[in-house]
N, C-alpha and C. Protein backbone atom coordinates (compact mmCIF):
# COMPACT_ATOMS: atom_id res chain seq x y z
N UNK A 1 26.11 8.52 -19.63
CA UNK A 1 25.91 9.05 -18.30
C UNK A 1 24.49 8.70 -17.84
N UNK A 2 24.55 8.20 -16.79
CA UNK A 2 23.11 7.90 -16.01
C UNK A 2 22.89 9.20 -15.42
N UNK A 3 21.15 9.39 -14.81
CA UNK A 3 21.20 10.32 -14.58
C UNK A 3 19.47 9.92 -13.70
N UNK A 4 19.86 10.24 -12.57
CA UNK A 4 18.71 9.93 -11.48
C UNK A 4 17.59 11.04 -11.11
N UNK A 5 16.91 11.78 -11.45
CA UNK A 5 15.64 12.84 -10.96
C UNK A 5 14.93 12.51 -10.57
N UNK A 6 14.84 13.76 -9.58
CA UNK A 6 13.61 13.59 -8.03
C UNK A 6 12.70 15.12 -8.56
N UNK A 7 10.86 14.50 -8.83
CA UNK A 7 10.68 15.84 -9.62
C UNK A 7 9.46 16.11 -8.50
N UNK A 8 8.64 17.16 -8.35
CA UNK A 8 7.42 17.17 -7.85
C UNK A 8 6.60 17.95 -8.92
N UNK A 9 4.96 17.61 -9.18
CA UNK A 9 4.31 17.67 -9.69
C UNK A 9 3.01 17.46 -9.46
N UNK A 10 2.26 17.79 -10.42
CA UNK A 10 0.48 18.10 -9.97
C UNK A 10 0.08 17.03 -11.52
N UNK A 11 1.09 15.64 -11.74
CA UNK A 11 1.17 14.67 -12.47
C UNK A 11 2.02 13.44 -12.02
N UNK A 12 2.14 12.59 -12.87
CA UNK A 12 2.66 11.33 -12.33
C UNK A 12 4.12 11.54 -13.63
N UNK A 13 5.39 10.81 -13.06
CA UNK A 13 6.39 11.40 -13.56
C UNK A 13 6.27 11.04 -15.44
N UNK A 14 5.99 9.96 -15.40
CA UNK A 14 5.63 8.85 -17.53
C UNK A 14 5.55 10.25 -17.83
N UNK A 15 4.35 11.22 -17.65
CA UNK A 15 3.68 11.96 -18.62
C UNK A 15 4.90 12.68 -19.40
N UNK A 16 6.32 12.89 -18.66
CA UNK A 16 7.00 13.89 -19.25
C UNK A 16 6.29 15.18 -20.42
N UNK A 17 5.46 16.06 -19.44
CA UNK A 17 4.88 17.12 -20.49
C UNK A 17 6.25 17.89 -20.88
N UNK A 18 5.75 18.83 -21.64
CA UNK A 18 7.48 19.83 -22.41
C UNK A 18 7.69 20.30 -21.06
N UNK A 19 6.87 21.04 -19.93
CA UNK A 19 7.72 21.77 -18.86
C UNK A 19 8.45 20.54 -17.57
N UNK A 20 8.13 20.02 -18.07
CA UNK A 20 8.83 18.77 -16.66
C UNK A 20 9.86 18.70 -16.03
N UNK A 21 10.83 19.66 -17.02
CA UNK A 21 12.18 19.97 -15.93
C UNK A 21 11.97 21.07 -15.06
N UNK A 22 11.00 21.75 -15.66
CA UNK A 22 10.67 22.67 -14.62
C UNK A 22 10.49 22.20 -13.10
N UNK A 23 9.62 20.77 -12.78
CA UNK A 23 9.43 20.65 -11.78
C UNK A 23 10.66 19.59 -10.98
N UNK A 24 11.50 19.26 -11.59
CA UNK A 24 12.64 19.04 -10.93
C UNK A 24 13.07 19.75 -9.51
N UNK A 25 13.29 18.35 -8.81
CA UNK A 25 13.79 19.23 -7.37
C UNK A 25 15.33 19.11 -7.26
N UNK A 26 15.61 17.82 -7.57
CA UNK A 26 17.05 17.41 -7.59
C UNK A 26 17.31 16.87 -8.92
N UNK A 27 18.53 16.88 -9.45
CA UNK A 27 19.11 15.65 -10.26
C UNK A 27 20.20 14.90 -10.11
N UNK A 28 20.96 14.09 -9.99
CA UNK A 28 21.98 13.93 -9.85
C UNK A 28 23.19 12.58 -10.79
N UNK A 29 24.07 12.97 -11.27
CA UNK A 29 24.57 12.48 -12.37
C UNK A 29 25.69 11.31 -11.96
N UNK A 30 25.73 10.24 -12.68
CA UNK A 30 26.21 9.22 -12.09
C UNK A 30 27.26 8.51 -13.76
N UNK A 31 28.10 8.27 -13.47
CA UNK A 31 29.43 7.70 -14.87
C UNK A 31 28.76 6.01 -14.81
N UNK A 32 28.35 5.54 -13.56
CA UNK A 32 28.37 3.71 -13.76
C UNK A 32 26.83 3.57 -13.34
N UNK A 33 26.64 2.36 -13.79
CA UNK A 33 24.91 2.37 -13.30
C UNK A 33 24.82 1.75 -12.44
N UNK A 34 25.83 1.19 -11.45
CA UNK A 34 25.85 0.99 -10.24
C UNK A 34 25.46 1.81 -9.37
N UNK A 35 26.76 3.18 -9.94
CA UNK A 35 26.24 4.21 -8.90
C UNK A 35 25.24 4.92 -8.67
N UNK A 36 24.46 5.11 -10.03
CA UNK A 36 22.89 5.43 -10.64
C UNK A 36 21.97 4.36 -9.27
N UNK A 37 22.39 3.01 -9.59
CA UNK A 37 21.71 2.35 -8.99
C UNK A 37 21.49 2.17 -7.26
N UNK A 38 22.53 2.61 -7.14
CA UNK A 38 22.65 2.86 -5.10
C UNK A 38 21.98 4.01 -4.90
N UNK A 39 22.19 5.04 -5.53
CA UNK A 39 21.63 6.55 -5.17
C UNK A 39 19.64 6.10 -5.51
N UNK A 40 19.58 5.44 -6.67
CA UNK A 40 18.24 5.16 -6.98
C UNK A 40 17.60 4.54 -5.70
N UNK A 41 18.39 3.73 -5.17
CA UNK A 41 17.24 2.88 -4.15
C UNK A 41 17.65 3.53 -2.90
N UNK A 42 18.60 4.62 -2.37
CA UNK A 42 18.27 5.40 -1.39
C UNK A 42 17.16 5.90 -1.60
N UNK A 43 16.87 7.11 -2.71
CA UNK A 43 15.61 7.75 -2.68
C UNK A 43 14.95 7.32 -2.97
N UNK A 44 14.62 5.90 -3.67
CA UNK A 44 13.15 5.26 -3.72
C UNK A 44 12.53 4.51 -2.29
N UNK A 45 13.39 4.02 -1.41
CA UNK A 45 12.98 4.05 -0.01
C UNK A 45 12.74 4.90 0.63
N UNK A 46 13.80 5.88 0.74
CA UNK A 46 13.04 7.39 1.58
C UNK A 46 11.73 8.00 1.29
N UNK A 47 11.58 7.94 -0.40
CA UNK A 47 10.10 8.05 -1.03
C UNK A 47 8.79 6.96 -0.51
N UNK A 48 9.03 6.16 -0.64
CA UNK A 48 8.60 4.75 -0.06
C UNK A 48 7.76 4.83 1.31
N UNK A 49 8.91 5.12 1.91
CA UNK A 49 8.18 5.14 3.43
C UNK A 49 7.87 5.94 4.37
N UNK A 50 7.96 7.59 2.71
CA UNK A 50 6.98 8.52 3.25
C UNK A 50 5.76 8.73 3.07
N UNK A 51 5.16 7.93 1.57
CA UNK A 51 3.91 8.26 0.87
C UNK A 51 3.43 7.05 1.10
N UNK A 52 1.70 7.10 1.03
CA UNK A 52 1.39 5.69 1.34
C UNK A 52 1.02 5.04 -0.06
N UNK A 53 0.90 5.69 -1.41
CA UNK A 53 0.88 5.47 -2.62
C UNK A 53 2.06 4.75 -3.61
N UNK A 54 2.14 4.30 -4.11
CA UNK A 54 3.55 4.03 -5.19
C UNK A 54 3.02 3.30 -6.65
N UNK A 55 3.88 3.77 -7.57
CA UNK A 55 3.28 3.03 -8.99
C UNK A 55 4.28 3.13 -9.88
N UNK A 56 4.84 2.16 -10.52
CA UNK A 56 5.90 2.40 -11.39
C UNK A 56 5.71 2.12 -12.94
N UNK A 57 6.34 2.76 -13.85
CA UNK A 57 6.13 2.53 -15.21
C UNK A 57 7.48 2.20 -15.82
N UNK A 58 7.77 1.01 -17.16
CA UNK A 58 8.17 1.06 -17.81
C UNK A 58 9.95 0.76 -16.85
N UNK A 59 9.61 0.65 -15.71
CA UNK A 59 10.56 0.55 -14.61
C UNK A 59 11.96 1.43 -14.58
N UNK A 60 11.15 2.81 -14.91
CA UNK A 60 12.40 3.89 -15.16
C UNK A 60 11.38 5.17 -14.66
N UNK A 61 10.38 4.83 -14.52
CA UNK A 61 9.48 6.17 -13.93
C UNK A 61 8.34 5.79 -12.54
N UNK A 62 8.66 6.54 -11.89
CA UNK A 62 8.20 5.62 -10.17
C UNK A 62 7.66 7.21 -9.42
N UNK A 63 6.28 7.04 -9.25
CA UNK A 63 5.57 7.79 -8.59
C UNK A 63 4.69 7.68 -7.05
N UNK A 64 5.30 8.33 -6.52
CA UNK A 64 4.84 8.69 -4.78
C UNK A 64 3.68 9.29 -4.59
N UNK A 65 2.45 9.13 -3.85
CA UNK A 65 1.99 9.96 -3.31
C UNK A 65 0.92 9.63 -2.29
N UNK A 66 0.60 10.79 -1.76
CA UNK A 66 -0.49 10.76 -0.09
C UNK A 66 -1.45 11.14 -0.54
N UNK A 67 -2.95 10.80 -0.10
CA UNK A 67 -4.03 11.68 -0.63
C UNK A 67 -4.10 12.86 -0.07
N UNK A 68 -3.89 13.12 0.58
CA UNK A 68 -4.11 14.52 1.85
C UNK A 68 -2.89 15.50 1.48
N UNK A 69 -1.97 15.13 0.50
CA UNK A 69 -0.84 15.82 0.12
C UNK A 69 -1.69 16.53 -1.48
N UNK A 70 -2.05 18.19 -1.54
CA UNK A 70 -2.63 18.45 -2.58
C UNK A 70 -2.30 19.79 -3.16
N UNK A 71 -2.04 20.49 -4.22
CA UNK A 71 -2.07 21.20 -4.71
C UNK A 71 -2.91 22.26 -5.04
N UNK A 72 -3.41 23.65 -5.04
CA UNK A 72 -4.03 24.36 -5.53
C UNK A 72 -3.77 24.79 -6.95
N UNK A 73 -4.78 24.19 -8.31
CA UNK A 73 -4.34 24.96 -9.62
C UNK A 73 -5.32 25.62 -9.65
N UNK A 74 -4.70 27.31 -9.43
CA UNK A 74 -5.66 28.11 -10.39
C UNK A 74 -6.52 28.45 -11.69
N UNK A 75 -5.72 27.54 -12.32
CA UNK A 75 -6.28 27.67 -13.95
C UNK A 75 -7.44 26.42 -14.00
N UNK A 76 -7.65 25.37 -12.95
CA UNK A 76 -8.84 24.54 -13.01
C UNK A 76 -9.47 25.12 -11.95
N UNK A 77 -9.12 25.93 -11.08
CA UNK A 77 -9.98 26.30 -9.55
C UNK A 77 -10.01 24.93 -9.09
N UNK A 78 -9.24 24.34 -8.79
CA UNK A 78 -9.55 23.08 -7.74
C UNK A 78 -8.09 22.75 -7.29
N UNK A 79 -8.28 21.39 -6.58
CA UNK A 79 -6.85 20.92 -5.42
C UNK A 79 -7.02 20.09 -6.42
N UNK A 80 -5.56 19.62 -6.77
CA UNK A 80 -4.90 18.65 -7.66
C UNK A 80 -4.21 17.51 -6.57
N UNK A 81 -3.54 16.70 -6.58
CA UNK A 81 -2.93 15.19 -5.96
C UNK A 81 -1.80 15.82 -6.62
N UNK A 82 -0.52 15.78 -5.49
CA UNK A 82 0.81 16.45 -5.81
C UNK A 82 1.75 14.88 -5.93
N UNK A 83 2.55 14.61 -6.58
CA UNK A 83 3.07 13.38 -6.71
C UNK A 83 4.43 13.51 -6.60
N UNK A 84 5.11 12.74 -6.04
CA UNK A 84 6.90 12.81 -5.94
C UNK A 84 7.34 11.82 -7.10
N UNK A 85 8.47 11.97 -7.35
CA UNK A 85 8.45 11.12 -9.26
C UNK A 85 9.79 10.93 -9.17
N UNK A 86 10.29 9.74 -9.44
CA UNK A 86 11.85 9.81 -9.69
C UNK A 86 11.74 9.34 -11.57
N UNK A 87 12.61 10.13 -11.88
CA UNK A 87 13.04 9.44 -13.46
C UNK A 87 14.34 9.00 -13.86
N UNK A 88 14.63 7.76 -14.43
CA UNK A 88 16.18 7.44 -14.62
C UNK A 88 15.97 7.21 -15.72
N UNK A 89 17.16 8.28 -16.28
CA UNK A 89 17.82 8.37 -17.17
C UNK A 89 19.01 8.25 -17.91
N UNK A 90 19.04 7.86 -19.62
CA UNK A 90 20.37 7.17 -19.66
C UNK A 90 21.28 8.13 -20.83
N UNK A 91 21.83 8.77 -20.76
CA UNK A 91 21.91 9.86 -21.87
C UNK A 91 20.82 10.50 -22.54
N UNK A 92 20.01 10.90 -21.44
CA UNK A 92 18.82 12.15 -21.74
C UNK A 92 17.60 11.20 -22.23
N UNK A 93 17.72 9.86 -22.44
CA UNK A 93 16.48 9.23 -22.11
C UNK A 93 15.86 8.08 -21.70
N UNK A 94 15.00 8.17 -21.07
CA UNK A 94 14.20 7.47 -20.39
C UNK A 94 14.64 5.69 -20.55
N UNK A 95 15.26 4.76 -19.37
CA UNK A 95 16.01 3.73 -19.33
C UNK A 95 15.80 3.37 -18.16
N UNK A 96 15.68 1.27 -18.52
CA UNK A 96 15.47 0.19 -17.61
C UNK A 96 16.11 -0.39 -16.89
N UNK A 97 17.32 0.26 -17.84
CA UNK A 97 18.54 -0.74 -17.23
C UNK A 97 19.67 -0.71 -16.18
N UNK A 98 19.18 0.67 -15.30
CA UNK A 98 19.75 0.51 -13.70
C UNK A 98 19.20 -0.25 -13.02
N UNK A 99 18.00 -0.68 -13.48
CA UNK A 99 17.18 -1.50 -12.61
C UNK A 99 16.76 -2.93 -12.99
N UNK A 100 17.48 -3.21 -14.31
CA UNK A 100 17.31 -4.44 -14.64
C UNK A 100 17.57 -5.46 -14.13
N UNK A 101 18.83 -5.76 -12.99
CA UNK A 101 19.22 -6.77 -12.37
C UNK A 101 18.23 -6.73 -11.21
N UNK A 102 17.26 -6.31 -10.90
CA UNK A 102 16.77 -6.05 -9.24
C UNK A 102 15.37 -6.55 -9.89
N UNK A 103 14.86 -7.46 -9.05
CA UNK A 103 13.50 -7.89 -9.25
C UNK A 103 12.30 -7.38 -8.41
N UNK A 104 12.60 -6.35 -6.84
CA UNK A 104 11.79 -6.03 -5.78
C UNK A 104 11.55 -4.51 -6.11
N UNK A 105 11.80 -4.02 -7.83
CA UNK A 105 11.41 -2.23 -7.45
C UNK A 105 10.28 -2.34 -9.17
């Protein structure tokens, strides 16, 4: 099972710390990696051409963000850089290969 997440965070999505599902906004589960793969490049455009930032890792972890888009953490007393993160996943981990045929993401 493929498996597409849209997370937000006061990190970039790679780090996967232990709470990271916590910051999950969506997930959504896909049987073919086709279909993994259509749903992927809806929300990586909608992401795209809201943030003026983008950076991808390992081409299964793809991070959004604005500078002016910021977080308050209490436990540092300061504004953090809030990041939008998609992660694809291939039976619970981290995988290239929805995106292996596509050379533009």
């Amino acid at each position: 099972m493929y498996e597409v997440i849209y997370m937000k965070a006061d990190y970039e999505p790679w780090w996967m710390f232990d709470d990271w599902r916590s910051m999950v906004v969506t997930s959504q589960s896909f049987e073919s990696k086709e279909e993994a793969n259509t749903y992927f490049r809806d929300l990586y455009n909608k992401l795209e051409n809201q943030h003026t930032f983008n950076e991808k890792r390992k081409n299964c972890f793809f991070a959004f963000w604005s500078e002016a888009e910021r977080v308050y953490c209490e436990g540092c007393d300061e504004c953090l850089q809030l990041y939008h993160g998609i992660v694809v996943l291939h039976d619970g981990i981290p995988c290239s290969e929805v995106l292996s045929n596509n050379s533009n993401s």
